[in-house]
C-alpha atoms as a PDB file:
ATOM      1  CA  UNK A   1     249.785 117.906 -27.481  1.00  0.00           C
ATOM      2  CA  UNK A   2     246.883 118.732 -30.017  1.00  0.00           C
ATOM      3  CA  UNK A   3     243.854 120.814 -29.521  1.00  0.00           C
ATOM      4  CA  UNK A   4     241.421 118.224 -29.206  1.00  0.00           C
ATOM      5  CA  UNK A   5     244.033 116.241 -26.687  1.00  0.00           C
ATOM      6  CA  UNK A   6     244.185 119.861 -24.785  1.00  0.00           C
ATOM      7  CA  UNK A   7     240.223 120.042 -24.447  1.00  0.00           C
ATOM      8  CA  UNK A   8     239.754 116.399 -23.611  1.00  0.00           C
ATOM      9  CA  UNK A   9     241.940 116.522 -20.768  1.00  0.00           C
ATOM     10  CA  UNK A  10     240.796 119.682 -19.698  1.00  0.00           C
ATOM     11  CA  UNK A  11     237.185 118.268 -19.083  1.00  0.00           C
ATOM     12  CA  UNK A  12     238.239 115.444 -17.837  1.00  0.00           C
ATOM     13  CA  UNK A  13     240.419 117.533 -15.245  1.00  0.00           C
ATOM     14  CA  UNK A  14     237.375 119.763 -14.346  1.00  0.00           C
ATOM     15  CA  UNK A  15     234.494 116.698 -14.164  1.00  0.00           C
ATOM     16  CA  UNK A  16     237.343 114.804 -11.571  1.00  0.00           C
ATOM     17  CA  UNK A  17     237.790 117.726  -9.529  1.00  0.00           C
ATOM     18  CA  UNK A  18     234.165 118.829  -9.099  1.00  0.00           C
ATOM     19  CA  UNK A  19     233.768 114.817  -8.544  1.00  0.00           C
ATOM     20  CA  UNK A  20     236.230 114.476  -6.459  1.00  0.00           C
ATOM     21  CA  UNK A  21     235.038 117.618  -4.091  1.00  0.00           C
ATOM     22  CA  UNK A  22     231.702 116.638  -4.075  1.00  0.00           C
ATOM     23  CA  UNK A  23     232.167 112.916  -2.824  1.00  0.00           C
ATOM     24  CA  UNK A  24     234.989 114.425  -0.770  1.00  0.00           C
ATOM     25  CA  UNK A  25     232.003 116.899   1.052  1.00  0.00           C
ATOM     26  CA  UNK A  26     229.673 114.020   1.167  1.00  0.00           C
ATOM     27  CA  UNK A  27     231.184 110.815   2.684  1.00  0.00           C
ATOM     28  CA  UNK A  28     232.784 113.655   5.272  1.00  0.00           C
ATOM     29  CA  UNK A  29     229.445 114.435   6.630  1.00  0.00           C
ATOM     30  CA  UNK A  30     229.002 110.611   7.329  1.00  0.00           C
ATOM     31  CA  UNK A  31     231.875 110.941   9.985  1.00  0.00           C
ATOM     32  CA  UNK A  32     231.234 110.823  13.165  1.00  0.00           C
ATOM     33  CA  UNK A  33     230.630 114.380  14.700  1.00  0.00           C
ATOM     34  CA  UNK A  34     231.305 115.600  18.344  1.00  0.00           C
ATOM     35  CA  UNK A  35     233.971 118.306  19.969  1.00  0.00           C
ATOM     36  CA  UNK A  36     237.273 117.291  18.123  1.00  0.00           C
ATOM     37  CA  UNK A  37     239.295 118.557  20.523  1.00  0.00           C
ATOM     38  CA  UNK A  38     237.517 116.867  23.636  1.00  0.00           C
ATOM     39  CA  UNK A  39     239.752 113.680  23.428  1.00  0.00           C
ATOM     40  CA  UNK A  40     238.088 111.876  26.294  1.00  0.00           C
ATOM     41  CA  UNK A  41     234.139 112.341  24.902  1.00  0.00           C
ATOM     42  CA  UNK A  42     234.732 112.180  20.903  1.00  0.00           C
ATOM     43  CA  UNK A  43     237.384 109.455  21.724  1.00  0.00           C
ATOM     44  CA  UNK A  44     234.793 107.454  22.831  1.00  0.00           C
ATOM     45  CA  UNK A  45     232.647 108.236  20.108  1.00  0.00           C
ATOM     46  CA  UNK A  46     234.974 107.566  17.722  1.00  0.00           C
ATOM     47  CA  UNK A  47     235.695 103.993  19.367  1.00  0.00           C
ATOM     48  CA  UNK A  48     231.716 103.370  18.663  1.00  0.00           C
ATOM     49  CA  UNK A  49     231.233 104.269  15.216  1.00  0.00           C
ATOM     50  CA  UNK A  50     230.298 101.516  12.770  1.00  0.00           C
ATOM     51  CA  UNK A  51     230.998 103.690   9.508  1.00  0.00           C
ATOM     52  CA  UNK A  52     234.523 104.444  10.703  1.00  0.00           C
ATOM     53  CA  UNK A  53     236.443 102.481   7.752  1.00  0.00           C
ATOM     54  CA  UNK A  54     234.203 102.721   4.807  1.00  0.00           C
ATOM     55  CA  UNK A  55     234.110 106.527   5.921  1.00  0.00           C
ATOM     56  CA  UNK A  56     237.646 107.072   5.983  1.00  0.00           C
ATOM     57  CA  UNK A  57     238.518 104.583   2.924  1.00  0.00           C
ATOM     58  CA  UNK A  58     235.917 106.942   0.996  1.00  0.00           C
ATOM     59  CA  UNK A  59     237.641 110.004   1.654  1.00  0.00           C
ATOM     60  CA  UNK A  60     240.886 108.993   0.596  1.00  0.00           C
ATOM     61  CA  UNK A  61     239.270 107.799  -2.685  1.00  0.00           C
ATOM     62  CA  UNK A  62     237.795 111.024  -2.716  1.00  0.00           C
ATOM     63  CA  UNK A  63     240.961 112.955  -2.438  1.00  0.00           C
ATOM     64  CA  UNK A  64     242.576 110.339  -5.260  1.00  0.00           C
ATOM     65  CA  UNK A  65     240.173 111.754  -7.676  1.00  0.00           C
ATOM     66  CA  UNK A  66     240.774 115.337  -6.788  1.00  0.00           C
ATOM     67  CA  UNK A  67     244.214 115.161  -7.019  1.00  0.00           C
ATOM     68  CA  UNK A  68     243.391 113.285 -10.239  1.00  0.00           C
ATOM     69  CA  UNK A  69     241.733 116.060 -11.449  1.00  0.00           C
ATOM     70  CA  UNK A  70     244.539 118.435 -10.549  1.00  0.00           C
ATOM     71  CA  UNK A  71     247.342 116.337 -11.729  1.00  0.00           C
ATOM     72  CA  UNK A  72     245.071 116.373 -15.435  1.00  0.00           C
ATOM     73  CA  UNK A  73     245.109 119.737 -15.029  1.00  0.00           C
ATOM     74  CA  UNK A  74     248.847 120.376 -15.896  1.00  0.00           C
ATOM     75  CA  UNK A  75     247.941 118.288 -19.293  1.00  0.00           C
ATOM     76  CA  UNK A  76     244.702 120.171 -19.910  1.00  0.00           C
ATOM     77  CA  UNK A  77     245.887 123.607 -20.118  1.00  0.00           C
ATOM     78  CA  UNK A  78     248.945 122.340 -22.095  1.00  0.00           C
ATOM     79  CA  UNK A  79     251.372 124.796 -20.584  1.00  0.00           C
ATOM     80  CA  UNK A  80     254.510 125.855 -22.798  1.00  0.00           C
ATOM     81  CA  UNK A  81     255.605 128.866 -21.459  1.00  0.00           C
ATOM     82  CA  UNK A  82     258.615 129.026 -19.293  1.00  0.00           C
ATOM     83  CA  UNK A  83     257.244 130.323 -16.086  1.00  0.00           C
ATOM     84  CA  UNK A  84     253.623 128.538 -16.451  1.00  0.00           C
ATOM     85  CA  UNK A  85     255.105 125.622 -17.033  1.00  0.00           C
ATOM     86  CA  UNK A  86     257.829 124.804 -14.084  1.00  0.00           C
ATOM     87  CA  UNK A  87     254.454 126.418 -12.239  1.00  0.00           C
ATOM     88  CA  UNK A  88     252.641 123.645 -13.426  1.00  0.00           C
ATOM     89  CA  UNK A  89     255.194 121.121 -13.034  1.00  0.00           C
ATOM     90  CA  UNK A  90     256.304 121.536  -9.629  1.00  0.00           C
ATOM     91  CA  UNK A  91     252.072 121.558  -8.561  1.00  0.00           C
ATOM     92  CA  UNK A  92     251.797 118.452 -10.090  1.00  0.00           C
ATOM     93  CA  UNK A  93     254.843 117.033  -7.675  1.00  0.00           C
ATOM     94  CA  UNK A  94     253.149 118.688  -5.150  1.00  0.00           C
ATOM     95  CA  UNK A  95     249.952 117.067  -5.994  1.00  0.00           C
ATOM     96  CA  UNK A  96     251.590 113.953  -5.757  1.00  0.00           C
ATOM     97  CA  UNK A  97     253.086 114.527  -2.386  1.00  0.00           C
ATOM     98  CA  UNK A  98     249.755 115.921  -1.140  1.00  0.00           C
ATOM     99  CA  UNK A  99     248.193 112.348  -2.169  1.00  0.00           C
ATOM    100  CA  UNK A 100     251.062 110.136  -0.424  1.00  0.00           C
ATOM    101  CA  UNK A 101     250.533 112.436   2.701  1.00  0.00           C
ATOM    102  CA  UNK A 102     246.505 111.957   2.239  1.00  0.00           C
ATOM    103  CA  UNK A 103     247.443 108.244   2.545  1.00  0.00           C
ATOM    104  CA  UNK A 104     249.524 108.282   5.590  1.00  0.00           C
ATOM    105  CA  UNK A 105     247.010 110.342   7.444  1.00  0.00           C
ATOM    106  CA  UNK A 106     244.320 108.000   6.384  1.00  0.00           C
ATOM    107  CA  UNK A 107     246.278 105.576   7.710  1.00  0.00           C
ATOM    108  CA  UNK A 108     246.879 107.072  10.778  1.00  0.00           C
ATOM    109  CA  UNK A 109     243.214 107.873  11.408  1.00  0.00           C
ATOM    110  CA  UNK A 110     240.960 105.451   9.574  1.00  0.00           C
ATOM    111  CA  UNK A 111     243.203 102.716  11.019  1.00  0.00           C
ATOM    112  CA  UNK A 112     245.614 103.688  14.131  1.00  0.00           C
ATOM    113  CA  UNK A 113     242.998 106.085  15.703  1.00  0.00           C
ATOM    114  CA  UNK A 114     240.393 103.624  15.696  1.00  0.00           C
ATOM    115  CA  UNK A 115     242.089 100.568  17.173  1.00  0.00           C
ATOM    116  CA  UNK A 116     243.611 103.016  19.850  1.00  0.00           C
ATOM    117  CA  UNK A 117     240.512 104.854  20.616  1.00  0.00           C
ATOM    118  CA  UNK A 118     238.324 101.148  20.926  1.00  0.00           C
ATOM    119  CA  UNK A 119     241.287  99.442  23.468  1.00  0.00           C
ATOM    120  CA  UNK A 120     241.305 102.771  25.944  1.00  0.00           C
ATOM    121  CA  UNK A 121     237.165 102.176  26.368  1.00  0.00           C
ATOM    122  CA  UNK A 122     237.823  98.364  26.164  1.00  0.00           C
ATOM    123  CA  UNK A 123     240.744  98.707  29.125  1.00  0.00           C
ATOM    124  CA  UNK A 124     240.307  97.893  32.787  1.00  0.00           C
ATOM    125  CA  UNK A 125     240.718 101.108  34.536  1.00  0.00           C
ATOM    126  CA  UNK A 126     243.908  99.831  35.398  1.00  0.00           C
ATOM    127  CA  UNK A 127     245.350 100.705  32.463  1.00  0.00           C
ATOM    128  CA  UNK A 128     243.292 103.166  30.890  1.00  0.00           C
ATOM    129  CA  UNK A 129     245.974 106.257  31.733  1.00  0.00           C
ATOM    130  CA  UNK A 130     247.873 104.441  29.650  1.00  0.00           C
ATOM    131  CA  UNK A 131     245.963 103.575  26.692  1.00  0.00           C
ATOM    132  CA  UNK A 132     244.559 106.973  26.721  1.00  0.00           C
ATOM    133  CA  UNK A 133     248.470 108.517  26.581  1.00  0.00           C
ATOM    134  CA  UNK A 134     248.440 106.230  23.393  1.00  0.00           C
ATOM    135  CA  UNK A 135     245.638 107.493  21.913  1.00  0.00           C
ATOM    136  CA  UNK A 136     245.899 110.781  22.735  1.00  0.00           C
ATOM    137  CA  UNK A 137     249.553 110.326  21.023  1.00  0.00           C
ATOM    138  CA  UNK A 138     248.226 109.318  17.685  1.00  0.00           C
ATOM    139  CA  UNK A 139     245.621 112.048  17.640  1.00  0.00           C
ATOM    140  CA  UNK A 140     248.850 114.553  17.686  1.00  0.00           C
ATOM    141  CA  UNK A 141     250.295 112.326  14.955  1.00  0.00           C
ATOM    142  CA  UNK A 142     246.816 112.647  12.412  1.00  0.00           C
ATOM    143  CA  UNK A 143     247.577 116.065  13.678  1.00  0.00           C
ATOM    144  CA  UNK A 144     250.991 116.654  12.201  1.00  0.00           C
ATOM    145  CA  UNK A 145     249.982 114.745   9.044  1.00  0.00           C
ATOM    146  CA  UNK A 146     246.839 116.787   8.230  1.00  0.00           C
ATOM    147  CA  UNK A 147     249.078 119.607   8.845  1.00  0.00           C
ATOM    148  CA  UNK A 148     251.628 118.663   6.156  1.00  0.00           C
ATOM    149  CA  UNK A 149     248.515 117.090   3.462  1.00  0.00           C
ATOM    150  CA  UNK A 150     247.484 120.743   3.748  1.00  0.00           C
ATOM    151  CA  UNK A 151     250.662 122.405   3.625  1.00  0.00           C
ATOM    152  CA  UNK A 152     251.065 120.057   0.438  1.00  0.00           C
ATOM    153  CA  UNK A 153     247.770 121.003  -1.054  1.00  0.00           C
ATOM    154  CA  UNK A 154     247.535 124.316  -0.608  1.00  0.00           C
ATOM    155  CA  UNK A 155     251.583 125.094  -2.743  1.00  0.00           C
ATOM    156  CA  UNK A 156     249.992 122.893  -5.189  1.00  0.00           C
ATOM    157  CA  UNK A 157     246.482 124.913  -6.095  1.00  0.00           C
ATOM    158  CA  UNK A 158     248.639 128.022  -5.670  1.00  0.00           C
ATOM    159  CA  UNK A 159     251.432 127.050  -8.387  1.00  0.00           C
ATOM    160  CA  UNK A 160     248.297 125.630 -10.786  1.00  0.00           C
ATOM    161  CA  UNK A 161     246.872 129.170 -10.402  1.00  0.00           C
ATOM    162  CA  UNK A 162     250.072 130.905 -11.566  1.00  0.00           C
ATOM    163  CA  UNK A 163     250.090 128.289 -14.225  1.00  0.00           C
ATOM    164  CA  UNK A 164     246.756 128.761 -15.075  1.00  0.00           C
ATOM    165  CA  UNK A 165     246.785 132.484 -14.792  1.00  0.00           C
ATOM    166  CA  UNK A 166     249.060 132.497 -17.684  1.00  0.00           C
ATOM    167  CA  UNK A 167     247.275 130.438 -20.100  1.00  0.00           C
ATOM    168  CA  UNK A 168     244.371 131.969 -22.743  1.00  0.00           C
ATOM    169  CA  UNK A 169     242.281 128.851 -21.453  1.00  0.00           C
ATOM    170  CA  UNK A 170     240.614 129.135 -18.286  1.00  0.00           C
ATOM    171  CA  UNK A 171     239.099 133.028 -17.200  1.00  0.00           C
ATOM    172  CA  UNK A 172     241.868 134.145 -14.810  1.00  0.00           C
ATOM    173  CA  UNK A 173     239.274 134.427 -12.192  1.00  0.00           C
ATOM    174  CA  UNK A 174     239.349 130.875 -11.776  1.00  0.00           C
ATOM    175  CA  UNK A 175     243.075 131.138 -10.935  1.00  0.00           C
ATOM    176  CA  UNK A 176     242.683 133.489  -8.890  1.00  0.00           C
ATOM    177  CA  UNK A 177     240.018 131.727  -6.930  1.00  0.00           C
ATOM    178  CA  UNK A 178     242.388 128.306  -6.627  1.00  0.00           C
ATOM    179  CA  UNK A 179     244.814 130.425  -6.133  1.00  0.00           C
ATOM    180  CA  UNK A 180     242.503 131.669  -3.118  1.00  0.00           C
ATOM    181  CA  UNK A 181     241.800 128.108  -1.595  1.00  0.00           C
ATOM    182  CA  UNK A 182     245.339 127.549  -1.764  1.00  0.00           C
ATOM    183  CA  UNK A 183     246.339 129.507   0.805  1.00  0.00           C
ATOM    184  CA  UNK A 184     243.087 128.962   2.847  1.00  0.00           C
ATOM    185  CA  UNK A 185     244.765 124.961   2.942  1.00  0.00           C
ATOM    186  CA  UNK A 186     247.839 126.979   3.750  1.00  0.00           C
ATOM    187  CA  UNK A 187     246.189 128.373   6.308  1.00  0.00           C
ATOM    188  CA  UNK A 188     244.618 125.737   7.383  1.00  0.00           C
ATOM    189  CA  UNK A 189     247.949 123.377   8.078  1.00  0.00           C
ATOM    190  CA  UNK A 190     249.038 125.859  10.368  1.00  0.00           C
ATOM    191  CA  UNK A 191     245.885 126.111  12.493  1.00  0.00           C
ATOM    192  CA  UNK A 192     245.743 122.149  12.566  1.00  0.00           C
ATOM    193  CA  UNK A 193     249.317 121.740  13.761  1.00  0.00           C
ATOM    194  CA  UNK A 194     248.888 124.584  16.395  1.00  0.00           C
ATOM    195  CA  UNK A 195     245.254 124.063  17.710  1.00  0.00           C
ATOM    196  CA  UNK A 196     244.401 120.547  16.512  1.00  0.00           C
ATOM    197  CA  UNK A 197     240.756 120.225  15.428  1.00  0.00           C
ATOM    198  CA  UNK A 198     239.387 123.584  16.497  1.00  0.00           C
ATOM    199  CA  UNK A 199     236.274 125.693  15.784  1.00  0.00           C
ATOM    200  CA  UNK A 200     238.798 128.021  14.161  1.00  0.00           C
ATOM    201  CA  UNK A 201     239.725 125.015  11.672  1.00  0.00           C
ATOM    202  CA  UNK A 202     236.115 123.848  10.952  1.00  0.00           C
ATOM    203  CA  UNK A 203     235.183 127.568   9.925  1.00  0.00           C
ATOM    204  CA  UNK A 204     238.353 127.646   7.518  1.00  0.00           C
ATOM    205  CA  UNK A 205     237.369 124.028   5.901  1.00  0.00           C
ATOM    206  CA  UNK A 206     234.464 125.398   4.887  1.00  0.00           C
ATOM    207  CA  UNK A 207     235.836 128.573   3.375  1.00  0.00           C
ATOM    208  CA  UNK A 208     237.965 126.471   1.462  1.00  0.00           C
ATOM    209  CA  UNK A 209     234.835 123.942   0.058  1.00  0.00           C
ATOM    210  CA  UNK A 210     232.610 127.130  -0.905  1.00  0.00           C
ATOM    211  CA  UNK A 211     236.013 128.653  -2.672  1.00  0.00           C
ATOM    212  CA  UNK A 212     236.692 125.289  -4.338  1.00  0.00           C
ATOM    213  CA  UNK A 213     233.692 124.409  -5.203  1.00  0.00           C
ATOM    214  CA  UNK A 214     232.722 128.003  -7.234  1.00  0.00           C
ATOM    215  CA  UNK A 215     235.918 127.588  -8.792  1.00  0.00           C
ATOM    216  CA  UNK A 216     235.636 123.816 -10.047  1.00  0.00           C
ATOM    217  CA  UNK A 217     231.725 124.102 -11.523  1.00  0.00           C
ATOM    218  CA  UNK A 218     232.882 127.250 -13.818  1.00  0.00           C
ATOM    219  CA  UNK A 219     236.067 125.677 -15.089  1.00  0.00           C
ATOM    220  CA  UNK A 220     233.876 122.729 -15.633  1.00  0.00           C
ATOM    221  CA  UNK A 221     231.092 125.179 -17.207  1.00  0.00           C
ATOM    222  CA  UNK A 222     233.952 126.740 -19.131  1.00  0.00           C
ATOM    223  CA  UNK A 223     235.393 123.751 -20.480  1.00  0.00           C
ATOM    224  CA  UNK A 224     232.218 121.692 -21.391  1.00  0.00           C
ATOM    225  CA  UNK A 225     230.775 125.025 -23.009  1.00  0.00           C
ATOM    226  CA  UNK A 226     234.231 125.834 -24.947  1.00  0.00           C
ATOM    227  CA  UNK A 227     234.031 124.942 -28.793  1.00  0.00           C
ATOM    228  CA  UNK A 228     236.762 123.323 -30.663  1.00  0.00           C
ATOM    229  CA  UNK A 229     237.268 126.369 -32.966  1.00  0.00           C
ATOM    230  CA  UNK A 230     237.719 128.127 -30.178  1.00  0.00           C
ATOM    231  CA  UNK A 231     241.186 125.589 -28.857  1.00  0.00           C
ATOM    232  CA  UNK A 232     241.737 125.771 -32.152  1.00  0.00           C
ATOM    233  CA  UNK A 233     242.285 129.552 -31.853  1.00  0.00           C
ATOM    234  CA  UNK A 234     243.825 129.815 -28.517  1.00  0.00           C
ATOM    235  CA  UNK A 235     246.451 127.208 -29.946  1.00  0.00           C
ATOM    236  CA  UNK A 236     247.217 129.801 -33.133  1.00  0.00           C
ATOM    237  CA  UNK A 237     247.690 132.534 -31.137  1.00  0.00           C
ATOM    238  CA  UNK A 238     249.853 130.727 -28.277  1.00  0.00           C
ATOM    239  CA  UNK A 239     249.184 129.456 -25.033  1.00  0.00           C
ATOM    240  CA  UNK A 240     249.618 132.627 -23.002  1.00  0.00           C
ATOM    241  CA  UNK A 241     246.750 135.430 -22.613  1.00  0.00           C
ATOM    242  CA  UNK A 242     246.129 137.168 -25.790  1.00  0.00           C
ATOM    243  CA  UNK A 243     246.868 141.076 -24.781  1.00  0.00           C
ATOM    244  CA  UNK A 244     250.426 139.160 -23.317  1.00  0.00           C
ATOM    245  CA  UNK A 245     251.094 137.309 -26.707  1.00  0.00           C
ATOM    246  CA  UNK A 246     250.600 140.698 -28.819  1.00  0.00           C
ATOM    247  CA  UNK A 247     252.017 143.285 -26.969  1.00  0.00           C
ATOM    248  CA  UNK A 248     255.498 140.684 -26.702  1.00  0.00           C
ATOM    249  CA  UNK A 249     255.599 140.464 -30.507  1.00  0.00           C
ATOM    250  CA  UNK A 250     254.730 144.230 -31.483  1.00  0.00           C
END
């Protein structure tokens, strides 16, 4: 891949992550709001909202660009070196994985959740025990695939840090600030699969938009800001860190 190849994709990578993140942020504040974990009251509110599809299909459009962005990533910082570059390669399956997951949940919740959710309030009390069992059953499901998206997400941002990390390209702050979200998401799929939609969680989403976000507007500073003279340089020298590349061949 040439320098100006290298740069291109590396601001496209950084304008579809902060994109992505930002929409991602935004359309989630349109969902509807209540005590997750109350099944029987946010149930209920859940079976009433009117923005429930266009909510949910704009998240998962959302997350498409994000994991867009990472998957340009791998491209962007044009990895070479052995240990950067299985790094990168194996985040970029992960990636992947994390979007097919992201898909399935969606699926689960935008879709399943709903249609459960509206036919417990819609049942004669009859058989509302019932319906609510079934509802209460997919919740556990959206459960064990927002676990899993997370689990995804989180081994991918950490192997593009160590990939990153290793490149002249980026500052390694910024790895070690995805690298930081990472495991927040790691984090975070544990908590969801043990507690469900707790306080706990909420707190830890949030950690993981403020580290995300700092990390995506300087590599996008970074790369918009970078001259081509400067690629041009980084490309001479090699595509690890400087002080690495000298003290190797001394």
């Amino acid at each position: 891949m040439d320098n100006t190849t290298s740069g291109a994709s590396l601001r496209l990578s950084a304008a579809l992550l902060l994109v992505g993140q930002l929409l991602y942020i935004g359309v989630t504040q349109l969902h509807a709001g209540g005590e997750a974990n109350d099944h029987p009251t946010i149930f209920a509110v859940y079976a009433g909202s009117g923005n429930w599809t266009v909510v949910h299909v704009g998240q998962f459009v959302a997350m498409g660009i994000l994991l867009a962005g990472l998957l340009a990533l791998y491209f962007g910082v044009d990895l070479r070196a052995g240990t950067a570059r299985w790094a990168g390669r194996f985040g970029a399956v992960l990636a992947g994985v994390a979007l097919a997951l992201y898909g399935a949940l969606q699926a689960v919740d935008g879709v399943a959740n709903k249609q459960a959710d509206a036919a417990w309030v819609r049942a004669p009390d009859a058989e509302k025990a019932a319906r609510f069992a079934s509802a209460e059953a997919i919740r556990w499901i959206e459960w064990g695939m927002r676990s899993y998206h997370d689990y995804a997400l989180g081994l991918a941002l950490l192997l593009f840090s160590v990939a990153v990390v290793r490149t002249a390209w980026v500052p390694w702050p910024i790895a070690f600030l995805m690298g930081l979200s990472g495991l927040v998401y790691l984090v975070q799929g544990w908590v969801v699969g043990a507690e469900g939609f707790s306080q706990t969680l909420s707190i830890e989403i949030v950690l993981a938009w403020v580290l995300s976000l700092v990390w995506m507007i300087w590599l996008v500073l970074v790369s918009w800001r970078m001259p081509e003279s400067e690629l041009r340089r980084l490309a001479a020298e090699g595509r690890g860190r400087p002080g690495t590349i000298h003290s190797s061949s001394g």
